[in-house]
N, C-alpha and C. Protein backbone atom coordinates (compact mmCIF):
# COMPACT_ATOMS: atom_id res chain seq x y z
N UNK A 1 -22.06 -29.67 -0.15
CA UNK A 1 -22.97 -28.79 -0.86
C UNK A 1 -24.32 -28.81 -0.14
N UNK A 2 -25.00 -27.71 -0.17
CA UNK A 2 -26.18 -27.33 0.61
C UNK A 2 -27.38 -27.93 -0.62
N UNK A 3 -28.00 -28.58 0.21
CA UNK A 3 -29.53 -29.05 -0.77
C UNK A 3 -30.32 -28.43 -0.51
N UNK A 4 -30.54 -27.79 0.89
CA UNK A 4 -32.10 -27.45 1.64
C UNK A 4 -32.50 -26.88 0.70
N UNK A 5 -33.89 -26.90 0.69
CA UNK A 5 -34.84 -26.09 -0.35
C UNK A 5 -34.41 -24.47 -0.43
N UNK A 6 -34.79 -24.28 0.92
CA UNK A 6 -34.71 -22.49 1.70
C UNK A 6 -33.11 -21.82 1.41
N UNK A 7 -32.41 -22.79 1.54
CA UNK A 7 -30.78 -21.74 0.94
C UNK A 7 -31.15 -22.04 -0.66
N UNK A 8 -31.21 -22.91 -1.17
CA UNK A 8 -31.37 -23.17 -2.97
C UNK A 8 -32.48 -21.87 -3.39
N UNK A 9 -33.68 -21.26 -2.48
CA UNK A 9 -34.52 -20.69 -2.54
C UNK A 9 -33.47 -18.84 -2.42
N UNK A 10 -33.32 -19.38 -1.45
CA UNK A 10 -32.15 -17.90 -1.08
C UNK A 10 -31.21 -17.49 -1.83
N UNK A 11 -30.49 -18.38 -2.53
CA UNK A 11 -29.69 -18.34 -3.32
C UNK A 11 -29.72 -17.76 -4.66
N UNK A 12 -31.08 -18.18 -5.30
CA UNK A 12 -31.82 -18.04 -6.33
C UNK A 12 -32.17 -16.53 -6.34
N UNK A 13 -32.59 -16.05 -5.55
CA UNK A 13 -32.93 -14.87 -5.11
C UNK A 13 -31.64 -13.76 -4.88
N UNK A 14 -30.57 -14.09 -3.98
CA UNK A 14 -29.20 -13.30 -3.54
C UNK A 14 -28.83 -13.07 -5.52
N UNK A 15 -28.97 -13.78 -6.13
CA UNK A 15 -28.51 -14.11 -7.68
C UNK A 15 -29.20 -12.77 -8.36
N UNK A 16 -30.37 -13.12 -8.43
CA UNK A 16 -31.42 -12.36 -8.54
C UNK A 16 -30.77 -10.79 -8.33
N UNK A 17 -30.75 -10.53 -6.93
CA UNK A 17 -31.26 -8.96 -6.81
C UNK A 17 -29.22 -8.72 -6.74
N UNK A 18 -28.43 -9.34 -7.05
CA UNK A 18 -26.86 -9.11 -7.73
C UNK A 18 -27.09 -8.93 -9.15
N UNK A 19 -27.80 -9.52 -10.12
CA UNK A 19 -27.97 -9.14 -11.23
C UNK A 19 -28.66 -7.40 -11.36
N UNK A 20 -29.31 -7.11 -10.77
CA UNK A 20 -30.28 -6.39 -10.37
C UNK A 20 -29.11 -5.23 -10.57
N UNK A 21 -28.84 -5.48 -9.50
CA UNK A 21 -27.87 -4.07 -8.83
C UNK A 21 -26.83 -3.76 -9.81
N UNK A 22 -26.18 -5.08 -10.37
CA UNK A 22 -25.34 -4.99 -11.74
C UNK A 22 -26.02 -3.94 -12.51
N UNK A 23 -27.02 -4.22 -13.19
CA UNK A 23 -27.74 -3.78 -14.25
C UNK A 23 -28.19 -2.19 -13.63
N UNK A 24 -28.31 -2.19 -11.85
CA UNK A 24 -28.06 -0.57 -12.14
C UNK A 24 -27.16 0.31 -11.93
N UNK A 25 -25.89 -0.39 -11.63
CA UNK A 25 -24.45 0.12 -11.58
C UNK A 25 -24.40 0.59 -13.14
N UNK A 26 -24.69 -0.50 -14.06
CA UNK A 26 -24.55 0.00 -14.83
C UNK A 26 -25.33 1.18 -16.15
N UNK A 27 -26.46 1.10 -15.87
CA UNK A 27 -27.13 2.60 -15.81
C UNK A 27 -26.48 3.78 -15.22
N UNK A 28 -26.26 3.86 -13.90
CA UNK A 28 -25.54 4.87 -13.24
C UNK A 28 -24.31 5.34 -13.71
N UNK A 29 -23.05 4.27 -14.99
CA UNK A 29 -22.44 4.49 -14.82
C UNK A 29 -22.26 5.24 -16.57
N UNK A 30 -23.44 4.62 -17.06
CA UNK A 30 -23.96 5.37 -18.34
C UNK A 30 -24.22 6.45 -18.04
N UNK A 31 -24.97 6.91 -17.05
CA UNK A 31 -25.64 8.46 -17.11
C UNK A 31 -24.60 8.96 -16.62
N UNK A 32 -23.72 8.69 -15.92
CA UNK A 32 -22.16 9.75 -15.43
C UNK A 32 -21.09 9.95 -16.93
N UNK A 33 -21.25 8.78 -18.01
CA UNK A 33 -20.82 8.99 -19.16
C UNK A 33 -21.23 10.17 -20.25
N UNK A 34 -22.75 9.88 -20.29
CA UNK A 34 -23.33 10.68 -21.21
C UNK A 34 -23.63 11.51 -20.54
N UNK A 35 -23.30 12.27 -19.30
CA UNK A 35 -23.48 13.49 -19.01
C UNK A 35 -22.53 14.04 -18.80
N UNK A 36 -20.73 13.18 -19.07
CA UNK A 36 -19.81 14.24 -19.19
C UNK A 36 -20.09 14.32 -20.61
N UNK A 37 -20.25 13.36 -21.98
CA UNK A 37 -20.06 13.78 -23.32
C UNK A 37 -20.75 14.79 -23.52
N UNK A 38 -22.13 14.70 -22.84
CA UNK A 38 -23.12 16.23 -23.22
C UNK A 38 -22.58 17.11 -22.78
N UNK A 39 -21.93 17.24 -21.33
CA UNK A 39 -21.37 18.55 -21.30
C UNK A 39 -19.94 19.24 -22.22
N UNK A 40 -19.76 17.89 -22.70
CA UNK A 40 -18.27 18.46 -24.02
C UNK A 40 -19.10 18.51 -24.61
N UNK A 41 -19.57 18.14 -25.09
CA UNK A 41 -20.53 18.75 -26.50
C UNK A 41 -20.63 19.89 -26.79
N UNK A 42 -21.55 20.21 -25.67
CA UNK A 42 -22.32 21.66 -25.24
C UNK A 42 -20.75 22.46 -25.00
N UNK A 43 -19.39 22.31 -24.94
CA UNK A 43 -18.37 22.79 -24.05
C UNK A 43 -17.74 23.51 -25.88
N UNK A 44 -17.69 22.46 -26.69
CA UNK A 44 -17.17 22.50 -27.86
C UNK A 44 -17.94 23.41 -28.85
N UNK A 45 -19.31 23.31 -28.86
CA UNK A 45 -20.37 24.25 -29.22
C UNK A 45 -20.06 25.19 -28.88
N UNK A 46 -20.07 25.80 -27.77
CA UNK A 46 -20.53 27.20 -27.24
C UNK A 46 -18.90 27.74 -27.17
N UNK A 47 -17.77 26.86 -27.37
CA UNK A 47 -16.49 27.92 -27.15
C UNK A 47 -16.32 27.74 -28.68
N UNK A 48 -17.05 27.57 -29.57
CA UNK A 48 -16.51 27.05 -30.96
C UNK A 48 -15.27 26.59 -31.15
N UNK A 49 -15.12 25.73 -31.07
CA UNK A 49 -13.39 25.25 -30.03
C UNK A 49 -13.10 24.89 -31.61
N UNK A 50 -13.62 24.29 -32.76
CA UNK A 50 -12.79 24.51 -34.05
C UNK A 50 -12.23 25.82 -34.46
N UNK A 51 -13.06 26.51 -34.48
CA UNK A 51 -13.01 28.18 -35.09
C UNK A 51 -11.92 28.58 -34.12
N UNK A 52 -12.02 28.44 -33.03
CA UNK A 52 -10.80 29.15 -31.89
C UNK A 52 -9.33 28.02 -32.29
N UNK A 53 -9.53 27.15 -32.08
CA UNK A 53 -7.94 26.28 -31.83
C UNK A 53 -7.79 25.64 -33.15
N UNK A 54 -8.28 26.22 -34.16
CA UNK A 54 -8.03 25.21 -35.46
C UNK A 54 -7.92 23.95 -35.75
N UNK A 55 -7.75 23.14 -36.91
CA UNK A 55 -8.19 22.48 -37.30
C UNK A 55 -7.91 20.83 -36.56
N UNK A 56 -6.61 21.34 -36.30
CA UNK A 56 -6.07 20.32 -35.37
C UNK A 56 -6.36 20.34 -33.84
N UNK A 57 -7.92 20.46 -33.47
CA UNK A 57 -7.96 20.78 -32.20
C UNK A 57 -8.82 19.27 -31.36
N UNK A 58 -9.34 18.64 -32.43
CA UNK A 58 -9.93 17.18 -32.38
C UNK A 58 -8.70 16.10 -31.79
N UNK A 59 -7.59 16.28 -32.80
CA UNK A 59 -6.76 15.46 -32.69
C UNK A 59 -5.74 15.73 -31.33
N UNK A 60 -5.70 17.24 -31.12
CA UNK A 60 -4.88 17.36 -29.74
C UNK A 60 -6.02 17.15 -28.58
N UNK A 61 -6.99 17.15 -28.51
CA UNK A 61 -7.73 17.24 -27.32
C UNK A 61 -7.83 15.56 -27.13
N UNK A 62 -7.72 14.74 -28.07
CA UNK A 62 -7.66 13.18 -27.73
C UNK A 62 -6.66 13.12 -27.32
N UNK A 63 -5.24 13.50 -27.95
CA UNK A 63 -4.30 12.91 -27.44
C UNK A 63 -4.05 13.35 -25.89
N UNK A 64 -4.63 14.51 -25.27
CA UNK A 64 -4.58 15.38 -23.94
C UNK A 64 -4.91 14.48 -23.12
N UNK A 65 -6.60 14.24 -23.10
CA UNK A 65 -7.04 13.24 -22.52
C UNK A 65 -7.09 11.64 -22.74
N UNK A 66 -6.29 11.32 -23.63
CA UNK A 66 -5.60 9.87 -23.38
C UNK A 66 -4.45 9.68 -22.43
N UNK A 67 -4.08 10.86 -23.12
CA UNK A 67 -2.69 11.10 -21.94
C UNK A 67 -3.00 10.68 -20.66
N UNK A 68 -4.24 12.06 -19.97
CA UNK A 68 -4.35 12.19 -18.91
C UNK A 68 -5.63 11.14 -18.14
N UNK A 69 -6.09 9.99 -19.44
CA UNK A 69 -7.00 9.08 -18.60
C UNK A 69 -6.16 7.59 -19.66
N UNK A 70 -5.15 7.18 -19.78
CA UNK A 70 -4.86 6.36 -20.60
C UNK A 70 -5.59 5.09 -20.10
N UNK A 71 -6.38 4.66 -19.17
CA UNK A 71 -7.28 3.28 -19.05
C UNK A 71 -8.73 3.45 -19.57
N UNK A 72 -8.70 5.22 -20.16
CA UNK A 72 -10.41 5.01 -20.70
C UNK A 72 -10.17 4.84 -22.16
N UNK A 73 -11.62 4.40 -22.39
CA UNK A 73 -12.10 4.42 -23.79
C UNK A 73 -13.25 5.56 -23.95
N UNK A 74 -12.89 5.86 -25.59
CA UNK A 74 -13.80 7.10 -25.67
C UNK A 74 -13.09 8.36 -25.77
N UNK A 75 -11.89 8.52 -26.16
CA UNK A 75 -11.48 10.08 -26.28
C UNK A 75 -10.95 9.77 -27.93
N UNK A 76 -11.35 9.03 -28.72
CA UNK A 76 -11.00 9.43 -30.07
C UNK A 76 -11.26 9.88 -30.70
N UNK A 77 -10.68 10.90 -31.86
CA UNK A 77 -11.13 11.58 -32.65
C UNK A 77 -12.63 11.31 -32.89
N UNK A 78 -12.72 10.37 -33.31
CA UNK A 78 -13.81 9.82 -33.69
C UNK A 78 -15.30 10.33 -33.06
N UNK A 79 -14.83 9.52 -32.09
CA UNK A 79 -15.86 9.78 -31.06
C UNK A 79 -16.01 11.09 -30.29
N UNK A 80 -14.91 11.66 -30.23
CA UNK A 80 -15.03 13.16 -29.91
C UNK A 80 -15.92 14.11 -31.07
N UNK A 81 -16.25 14.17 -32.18
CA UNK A 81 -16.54 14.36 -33.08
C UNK A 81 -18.11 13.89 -32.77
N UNK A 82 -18.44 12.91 -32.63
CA UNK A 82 -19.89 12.24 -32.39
C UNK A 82 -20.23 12.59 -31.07
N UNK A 83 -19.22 13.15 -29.94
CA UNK A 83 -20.05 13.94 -29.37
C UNK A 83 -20.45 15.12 -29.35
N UNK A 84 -19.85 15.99 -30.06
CA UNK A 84 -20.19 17.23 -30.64
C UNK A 84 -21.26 17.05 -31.53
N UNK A 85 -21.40 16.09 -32.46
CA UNK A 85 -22.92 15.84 -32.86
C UNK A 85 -23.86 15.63 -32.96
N UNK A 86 -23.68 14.53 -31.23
CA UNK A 86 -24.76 13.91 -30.45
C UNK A 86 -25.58 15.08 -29.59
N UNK A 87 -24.26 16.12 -29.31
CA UNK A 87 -25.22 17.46 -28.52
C UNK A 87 -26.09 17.92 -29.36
N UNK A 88 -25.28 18.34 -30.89
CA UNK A 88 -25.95 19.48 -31.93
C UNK A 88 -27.38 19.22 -32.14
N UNK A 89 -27.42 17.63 -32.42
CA UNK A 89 -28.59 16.88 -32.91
C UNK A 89 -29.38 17.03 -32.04
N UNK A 90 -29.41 17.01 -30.72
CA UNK A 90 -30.50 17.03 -29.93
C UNK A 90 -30.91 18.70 -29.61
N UNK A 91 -29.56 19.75 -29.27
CA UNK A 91 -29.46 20.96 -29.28
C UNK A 91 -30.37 21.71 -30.43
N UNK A 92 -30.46 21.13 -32.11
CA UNK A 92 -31.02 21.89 -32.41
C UNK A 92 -32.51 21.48 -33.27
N UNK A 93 -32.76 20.24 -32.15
CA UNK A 93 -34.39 20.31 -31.87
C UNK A 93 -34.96 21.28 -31.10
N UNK A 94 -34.60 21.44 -30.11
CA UNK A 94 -34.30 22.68 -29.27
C UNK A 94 -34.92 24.03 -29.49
N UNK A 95 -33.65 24.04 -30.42
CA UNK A 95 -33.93 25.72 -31.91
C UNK A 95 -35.13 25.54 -32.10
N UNK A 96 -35.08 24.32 -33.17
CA UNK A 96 -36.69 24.19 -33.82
C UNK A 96 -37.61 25.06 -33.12
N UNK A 97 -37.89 23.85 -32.05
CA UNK A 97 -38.95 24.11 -31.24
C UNK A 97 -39.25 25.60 -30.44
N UNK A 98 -37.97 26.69 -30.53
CA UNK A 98 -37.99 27.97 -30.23
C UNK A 98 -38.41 28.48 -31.21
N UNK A 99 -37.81 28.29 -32.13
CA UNK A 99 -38.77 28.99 -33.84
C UNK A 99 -40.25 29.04 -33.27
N UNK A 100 -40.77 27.84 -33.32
CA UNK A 100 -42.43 27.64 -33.13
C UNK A 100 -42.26 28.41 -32.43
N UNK A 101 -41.71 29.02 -31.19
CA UNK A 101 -42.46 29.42 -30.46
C UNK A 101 -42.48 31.31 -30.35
N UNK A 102 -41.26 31.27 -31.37
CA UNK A 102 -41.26 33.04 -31.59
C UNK A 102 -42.07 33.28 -32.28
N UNK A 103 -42.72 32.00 -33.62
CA UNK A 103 -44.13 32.32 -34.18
C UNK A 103 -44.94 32.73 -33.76
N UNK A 104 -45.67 31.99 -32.54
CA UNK A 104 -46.58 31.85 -32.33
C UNK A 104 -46.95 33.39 -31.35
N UNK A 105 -45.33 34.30 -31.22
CA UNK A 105 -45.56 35.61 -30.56
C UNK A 105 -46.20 36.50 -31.77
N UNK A 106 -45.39 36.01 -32.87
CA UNK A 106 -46.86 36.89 -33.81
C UNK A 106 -48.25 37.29 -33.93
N UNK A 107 -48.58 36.28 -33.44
CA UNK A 107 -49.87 36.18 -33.66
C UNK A 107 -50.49 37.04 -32.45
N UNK A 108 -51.75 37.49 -33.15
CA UNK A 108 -52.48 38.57 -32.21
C UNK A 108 -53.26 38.29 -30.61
N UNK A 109 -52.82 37.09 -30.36
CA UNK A 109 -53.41 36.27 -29.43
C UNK A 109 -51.72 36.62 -28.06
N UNK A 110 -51.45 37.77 -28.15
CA UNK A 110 -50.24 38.08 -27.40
C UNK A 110 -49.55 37.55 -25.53
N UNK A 111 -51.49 38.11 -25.05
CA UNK A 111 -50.73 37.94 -23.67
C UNK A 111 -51.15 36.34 -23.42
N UNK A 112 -52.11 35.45 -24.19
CA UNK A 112 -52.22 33.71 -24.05
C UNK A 112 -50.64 33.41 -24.08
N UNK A 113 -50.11 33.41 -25.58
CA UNK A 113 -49.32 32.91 -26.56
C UNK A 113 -47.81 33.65 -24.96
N UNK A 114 -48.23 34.97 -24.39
CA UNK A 114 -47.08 35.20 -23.59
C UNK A 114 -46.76 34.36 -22.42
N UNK A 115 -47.97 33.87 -21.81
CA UNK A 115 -47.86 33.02 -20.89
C UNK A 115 -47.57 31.47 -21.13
N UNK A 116 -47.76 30.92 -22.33
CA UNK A 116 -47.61 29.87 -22.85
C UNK A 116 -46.00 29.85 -23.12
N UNK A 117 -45.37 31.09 -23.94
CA UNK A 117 -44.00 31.01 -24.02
C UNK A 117 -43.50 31.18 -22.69
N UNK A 118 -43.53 31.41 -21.55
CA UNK A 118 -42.54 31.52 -20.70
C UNK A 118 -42.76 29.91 -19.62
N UNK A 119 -43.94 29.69 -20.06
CA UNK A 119 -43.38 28.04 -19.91
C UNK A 119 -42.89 27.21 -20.56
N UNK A 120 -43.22 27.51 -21.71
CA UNK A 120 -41.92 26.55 -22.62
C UNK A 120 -41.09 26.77 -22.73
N UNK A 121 -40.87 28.45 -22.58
CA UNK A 121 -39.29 28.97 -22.79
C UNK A 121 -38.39 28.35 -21.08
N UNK A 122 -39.28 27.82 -19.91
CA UNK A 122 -38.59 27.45 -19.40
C UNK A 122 -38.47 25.81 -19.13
N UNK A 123 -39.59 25.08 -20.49
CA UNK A 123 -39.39 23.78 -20.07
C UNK A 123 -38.19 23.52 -21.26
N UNK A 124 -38.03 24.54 -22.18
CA UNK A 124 -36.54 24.36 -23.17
C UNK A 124 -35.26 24.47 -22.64
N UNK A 125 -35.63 25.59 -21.53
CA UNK A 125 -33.76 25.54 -20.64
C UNK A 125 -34.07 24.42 -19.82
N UNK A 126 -34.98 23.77 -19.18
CA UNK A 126 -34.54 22.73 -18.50
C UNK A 126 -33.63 21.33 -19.63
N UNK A 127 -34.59 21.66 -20.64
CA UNK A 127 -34.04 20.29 -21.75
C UNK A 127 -32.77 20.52 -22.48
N UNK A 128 -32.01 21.35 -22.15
CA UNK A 128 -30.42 21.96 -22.61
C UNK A 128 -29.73 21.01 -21.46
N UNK A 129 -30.35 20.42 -20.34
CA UNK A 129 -29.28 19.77 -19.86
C UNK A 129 -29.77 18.43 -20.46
N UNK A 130 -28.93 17.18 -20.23
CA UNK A 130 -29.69 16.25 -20.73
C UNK A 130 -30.00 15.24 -20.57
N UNK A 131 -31.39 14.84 -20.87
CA UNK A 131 -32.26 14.15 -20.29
C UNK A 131 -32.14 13.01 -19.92
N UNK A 132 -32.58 12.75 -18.88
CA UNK A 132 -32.38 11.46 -17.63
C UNK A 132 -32.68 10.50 -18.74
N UNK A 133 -33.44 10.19 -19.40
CA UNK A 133 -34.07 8.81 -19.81
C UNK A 133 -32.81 8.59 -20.96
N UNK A 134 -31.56 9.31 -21.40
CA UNK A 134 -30.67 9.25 -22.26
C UNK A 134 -29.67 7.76 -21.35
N UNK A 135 -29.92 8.15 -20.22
CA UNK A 135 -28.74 6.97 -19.38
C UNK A 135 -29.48 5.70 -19.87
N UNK A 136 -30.73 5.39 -20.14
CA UNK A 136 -30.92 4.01 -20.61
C UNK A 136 -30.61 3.34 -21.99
N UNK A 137 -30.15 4.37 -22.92
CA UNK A 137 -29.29 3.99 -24.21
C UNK A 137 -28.12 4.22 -24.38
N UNK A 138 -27.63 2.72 -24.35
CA UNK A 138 -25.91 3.01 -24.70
C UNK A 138 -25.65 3.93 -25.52
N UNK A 139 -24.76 4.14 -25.06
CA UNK A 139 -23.38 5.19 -26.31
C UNK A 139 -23.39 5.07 -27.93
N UNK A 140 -23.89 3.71 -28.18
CA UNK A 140 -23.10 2.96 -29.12
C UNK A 140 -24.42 3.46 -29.91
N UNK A 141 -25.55 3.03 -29.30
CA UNK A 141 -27.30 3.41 -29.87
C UNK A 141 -27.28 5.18 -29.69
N UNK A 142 -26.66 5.60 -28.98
CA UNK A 142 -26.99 7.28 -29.72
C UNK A 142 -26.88 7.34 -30.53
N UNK A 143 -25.12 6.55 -31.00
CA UNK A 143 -24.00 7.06 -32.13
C UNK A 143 -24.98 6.65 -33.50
N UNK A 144 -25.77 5.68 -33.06
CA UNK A 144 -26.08 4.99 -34.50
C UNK A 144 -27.16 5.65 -35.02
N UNK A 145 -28.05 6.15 -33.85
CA UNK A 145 -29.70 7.48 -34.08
C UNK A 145 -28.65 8.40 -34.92
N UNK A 146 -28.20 9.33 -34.14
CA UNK A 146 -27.81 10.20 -35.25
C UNK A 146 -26.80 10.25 -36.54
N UNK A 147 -26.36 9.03 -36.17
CA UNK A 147 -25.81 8.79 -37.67
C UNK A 147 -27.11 8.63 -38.73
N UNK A 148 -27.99 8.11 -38.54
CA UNK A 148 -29.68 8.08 -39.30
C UNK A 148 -29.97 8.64 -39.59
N UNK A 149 -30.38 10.04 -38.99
CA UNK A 149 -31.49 10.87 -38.49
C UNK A 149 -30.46 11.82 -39.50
């Protein structure tokens, strides 16, 4: 076994920046997660995939993709369901915040209020995709915000 100070020093450190890299593998591998669920979300939303494939369309789309990924976790009813709500919930802050802003075309203050909406109207389509800082909260802490909220 090695005593020297300088490998015990090195060592300490190699430890160090392996934890490191762990911790951002696993970020990276969150934001490749929650940016396929957002895009089912958003996929299930916009094809109204209940209204189109009826009622039983939760339960066949798990069993599809269990089928076709049987080593993942994450295609259960369940959770398929919470991602369709994890989009809505954030999707229709969204709305909200478009309301305000068709208000504020009322008002007689037109060509300000016009230039003001077409930057928000384009900092709202940027926020339809979704947001980077989402990869730093697990799955598990979305599920539990909007179960709250």
């Amino acid at each position: 076994m090695l005593a020297d100070s300088d490998y015990v020093q090195w060592l300490s450190e190699l430890k160090q920046r392996y934890r490191q890299s762990q911790a951002k593998a696993a970020v990276h591998v969150n934001h490749g997660m929650l940016g396929f669920y957002w895009s089912l979300g958003k996929d299930i939303v916009a094809l109204k995939a209940e209204s189109k494939w009826g009622s039983d369309f939760y339960n066949q789309l798990s069993i599809d993709l269990k089928r076709t990924f049987p080593q993942q976790k994450g295609f259960s009813v369940t959770n398929l369901k919470y991602i369709k709500r994890w989009y809505l919930f954030y999707y229709e802050q969204i709305i909200i915040r478009q309301q305000v802003i068709d208000e504020l075309e009322i008002t007689n203050r037109q060509q300000a209020v016009g230039e003001m909406e077409d930057q928000i109207r384009q900092q709202l389509a940027d926020e339809l995709e979704m947001p980077a800082k989402f990869a730093f909260v697990p799955w598990g802490h979305h599920i539990e915000l909007i179960s709250k909220c």
